[in-house]
N, C-alpha and C. Protein backbone atom coordinates (compact mmCIF):
# COMPACT_ATOMS: atom_id res chain seq x y z
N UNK A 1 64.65 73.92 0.94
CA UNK A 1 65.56 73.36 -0.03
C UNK A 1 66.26 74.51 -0.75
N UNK A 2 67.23 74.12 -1.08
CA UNK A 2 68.23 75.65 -2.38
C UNK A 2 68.85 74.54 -3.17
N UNK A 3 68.78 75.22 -4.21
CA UNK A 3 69.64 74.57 -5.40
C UNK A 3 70.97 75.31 -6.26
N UNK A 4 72.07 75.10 -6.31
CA UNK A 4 72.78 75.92 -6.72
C UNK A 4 73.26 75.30 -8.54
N UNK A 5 73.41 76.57 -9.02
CA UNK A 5 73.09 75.95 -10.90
C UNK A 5 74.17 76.56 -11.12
N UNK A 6 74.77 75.50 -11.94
CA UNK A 6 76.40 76.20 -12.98
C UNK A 6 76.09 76.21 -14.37
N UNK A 7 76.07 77.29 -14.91
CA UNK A 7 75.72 77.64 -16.09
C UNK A 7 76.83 77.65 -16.64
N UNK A 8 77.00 76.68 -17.95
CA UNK A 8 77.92 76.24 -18.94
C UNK A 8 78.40 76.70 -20.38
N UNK A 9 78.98 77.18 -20.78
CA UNK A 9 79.43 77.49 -21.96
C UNK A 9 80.41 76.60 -22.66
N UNK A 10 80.15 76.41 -24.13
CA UNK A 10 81.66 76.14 -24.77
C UNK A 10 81.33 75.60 -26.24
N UNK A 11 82.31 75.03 -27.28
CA UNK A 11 82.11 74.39 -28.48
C UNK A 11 81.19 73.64 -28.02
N UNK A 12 80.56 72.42 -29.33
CA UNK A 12 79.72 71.04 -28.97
C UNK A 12 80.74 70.39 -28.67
N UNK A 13 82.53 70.09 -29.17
CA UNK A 13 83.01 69.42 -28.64
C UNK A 13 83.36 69.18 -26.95
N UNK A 14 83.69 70.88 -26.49
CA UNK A 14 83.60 71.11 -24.93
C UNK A 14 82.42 70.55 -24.48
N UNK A 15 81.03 70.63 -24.83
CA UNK A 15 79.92 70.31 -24.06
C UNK A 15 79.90 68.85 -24.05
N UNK A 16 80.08 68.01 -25.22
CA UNK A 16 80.51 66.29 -25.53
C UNK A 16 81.02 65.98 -24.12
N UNK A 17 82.76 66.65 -23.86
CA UNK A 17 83.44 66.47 -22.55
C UNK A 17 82.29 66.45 -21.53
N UNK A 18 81.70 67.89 -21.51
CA UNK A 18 81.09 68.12 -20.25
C UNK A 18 80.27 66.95 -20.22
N UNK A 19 79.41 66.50 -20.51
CA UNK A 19 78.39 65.29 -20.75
C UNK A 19 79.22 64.16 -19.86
N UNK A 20 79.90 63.92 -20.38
CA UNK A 20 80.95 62.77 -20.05
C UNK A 20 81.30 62.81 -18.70
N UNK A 21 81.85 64.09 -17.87
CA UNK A 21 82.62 64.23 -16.89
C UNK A 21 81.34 64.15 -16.20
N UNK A 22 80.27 65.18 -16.33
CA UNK A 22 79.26 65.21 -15.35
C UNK A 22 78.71 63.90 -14.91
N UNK A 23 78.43 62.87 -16.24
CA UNK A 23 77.90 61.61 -15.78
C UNK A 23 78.59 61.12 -15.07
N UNK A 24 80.00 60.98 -15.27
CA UNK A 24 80.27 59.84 -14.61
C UNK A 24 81.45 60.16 -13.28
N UNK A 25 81.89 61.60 -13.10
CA UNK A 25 82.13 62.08 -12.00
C UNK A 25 81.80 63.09 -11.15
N UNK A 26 80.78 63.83 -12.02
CA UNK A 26 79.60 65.27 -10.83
C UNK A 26 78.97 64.36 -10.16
N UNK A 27 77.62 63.86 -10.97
CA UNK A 27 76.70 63.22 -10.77
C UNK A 27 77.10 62.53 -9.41
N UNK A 28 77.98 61.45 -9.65
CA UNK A 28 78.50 60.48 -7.94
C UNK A 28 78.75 61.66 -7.06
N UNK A 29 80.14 62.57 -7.71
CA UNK A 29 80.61 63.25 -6.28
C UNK A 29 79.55 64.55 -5.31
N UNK A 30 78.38 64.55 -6.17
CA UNK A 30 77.79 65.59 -5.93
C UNK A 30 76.90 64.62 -4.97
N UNK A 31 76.35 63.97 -5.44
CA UNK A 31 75.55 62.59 -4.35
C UNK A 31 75.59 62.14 -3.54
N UNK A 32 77.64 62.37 -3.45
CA UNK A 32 77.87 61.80 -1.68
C UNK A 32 78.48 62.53 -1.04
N UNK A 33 77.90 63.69 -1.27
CA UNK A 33 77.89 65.01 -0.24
C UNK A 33 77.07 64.69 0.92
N UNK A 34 76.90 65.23 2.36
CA UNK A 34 75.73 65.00 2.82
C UNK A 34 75.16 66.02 2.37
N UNK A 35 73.41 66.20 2.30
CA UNK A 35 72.63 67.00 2.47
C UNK A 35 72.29 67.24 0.98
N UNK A 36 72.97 66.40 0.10
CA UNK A 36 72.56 66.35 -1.30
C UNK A 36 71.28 66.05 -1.51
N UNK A 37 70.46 66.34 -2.32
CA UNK A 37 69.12 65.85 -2.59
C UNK A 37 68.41 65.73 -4.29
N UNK A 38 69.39 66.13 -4.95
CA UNK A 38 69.43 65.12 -6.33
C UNK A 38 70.56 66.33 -7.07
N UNK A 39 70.39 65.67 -8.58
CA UNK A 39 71.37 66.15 -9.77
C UNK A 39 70.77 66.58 -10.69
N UNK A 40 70.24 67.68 -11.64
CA UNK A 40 69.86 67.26 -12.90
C UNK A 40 71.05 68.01 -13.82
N UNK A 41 71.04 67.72 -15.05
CA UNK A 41 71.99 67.83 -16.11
C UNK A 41 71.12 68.54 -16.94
N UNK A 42 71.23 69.53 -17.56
CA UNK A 42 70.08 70.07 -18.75
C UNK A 42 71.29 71.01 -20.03
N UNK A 43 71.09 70.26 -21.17
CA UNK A 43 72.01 71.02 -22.06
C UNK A 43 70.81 71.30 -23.18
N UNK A 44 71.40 72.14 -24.05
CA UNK A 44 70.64 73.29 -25.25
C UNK A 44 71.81 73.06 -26.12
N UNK A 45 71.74 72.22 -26.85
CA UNK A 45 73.08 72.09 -27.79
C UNK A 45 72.85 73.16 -29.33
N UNK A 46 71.26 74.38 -29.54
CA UNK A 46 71.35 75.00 -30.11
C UNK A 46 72.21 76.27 -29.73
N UNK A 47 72.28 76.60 -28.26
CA UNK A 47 73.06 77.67 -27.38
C UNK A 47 74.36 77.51 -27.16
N UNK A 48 74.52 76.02 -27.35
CA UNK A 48 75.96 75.34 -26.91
C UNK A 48 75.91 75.90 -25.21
N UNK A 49 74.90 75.85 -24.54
CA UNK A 49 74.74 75.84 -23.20
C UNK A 49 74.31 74.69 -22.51
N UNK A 50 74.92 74.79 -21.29
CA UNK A 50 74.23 73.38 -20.44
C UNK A 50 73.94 74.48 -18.95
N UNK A 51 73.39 73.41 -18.23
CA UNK A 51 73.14 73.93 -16.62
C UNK A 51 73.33 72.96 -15.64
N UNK A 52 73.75 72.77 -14.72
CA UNK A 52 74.21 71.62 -13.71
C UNK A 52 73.25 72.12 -12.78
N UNK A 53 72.05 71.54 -12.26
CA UNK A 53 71.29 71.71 -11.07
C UNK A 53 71.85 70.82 -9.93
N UNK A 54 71.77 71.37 -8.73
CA UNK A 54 72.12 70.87 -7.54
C UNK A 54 71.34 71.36 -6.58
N UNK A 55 70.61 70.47 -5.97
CA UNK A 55 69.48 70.33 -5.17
C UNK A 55 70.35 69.98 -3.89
N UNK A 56 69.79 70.77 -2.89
CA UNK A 56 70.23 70.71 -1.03
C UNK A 56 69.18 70.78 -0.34
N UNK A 57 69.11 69.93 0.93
CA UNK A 57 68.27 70.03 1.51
C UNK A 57 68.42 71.23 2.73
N UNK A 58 69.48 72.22 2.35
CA UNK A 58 69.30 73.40 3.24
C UNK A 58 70.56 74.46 2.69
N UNK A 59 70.62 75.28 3.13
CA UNK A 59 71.03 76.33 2.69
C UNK A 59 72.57 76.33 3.47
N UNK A 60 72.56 75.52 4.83
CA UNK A 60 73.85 75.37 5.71
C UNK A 60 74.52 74.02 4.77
N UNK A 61 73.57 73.07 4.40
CA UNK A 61 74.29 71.75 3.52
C UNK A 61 74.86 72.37 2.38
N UNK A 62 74.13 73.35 1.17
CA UNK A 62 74.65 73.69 -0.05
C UNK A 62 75.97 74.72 0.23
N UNK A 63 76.19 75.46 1.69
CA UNK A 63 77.38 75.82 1.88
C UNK A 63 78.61 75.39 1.86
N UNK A 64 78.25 74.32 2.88
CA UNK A 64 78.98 73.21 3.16
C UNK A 64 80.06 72.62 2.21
N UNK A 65 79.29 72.05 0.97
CA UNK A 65 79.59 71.48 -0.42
C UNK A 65 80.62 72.60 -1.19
N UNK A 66 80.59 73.41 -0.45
CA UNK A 66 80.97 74.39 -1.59
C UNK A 66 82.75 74.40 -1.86
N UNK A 67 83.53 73.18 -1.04
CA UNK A 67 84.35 73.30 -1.41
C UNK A 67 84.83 72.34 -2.59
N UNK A 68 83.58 71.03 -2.54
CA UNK A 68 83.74 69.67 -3.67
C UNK A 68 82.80 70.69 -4.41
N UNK A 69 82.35 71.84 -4.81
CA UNK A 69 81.44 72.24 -5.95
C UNK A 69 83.23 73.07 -6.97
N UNK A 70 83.51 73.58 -5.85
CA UNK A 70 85.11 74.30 -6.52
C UNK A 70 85.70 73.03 -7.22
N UNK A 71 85.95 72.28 -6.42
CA UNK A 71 87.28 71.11 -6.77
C UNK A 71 86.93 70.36 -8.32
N UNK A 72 84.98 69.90 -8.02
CA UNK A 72 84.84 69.15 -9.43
C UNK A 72 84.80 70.23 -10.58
N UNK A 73 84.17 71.46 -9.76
CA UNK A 73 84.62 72.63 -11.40
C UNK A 73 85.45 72.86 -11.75
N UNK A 74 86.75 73.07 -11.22
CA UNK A 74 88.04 73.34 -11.28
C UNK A 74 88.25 71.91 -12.45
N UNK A 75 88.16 70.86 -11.92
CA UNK A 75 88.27 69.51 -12.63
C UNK A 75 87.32 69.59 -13.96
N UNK A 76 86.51 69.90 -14.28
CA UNK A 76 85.54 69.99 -15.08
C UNK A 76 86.20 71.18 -16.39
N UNK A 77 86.62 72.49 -15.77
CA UNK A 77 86.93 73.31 -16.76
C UNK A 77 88.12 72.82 -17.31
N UNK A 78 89.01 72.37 -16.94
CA UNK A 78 90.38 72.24 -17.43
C UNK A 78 90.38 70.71 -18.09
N UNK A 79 89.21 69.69 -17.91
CA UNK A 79 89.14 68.57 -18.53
C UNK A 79 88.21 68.88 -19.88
N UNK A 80 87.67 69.91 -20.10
CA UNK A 80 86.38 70.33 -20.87
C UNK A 80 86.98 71.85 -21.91
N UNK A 81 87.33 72.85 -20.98
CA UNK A 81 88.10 73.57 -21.88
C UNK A 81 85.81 74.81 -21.33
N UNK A 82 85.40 73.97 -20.94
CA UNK A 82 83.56 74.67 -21.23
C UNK A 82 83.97 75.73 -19.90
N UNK A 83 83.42 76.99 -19.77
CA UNK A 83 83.72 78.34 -18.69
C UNK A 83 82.31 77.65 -17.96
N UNK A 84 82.06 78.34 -16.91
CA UNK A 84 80.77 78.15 -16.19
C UNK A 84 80.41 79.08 -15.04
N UNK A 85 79.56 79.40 -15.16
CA UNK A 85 78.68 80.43 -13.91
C UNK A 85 78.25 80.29 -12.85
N UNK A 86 78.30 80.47 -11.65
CA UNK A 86 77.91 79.73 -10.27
C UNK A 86 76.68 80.69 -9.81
N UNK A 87 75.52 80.18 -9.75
CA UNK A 87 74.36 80.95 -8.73
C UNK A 87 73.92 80.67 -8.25
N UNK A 88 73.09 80.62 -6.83
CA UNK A 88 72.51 79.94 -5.89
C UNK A 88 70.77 79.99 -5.72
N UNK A 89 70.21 79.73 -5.36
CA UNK A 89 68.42 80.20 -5.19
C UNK A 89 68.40 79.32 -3.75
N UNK A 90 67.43 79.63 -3.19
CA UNK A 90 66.51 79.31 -2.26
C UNK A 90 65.10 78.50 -3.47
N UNK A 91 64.94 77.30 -3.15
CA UNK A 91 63.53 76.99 -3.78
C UNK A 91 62.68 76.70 -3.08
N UNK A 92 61.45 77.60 -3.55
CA UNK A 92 60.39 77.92 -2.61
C UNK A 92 59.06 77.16 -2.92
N UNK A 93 59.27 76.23 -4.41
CA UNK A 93 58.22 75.46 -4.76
C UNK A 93 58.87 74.58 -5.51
N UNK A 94 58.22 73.19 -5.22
CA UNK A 94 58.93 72.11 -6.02
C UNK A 94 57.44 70.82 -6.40
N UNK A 95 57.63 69.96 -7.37
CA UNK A 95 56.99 69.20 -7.33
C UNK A 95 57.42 68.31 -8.41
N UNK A 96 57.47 66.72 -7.93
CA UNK A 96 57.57 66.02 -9.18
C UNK A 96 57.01 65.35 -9.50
């Protein structure tokens, strides 16, 4: 599995947006990727940081995606005004 995480910046009002956009258009478009294998959302509204987790069931699928990962960020920064960081991992232990 790899998960690739966008690390978020901005006001609480930018992060409000972000909240908004992620629910109700990451969350789906990231889902009906193939090879998707979940979403999580995690914000720190003392940092005014958030993190977008994106779970793949391979390292050729999270490539793949990488052109709807551009398109909804692209969509995301300019609806939000929030900057964001792109990094990838390999995950080597999971459990829920």
């Amino acid at each position: 599995m790899h998960a690739r995480i966008g690390t978020w910046s901005g006001t609480e009002a930018e992060l409000e947006q972000w909240i908004d956009r992620s629910r109700t258009q990451v969350v789906p478009g990231v889902r009906a990727v193939p090879g998707s294998k979940g979403v999580l959302l995690l914000l720190d509204r003392a940092s005014l940081r958030a993190l977008t987790i994106t779970l793949w069931e391979s390292e050729e699928a999270m490539r793949a995606s990488e052109d709807r990962r551009t398109s909804l960020q692209a969509g995301t920064n300019a609806a939000t005004g929030a900057t964001v960081e792109t990094s990838r991992y390999e995950v080597v232990s999971a459990s829920w």
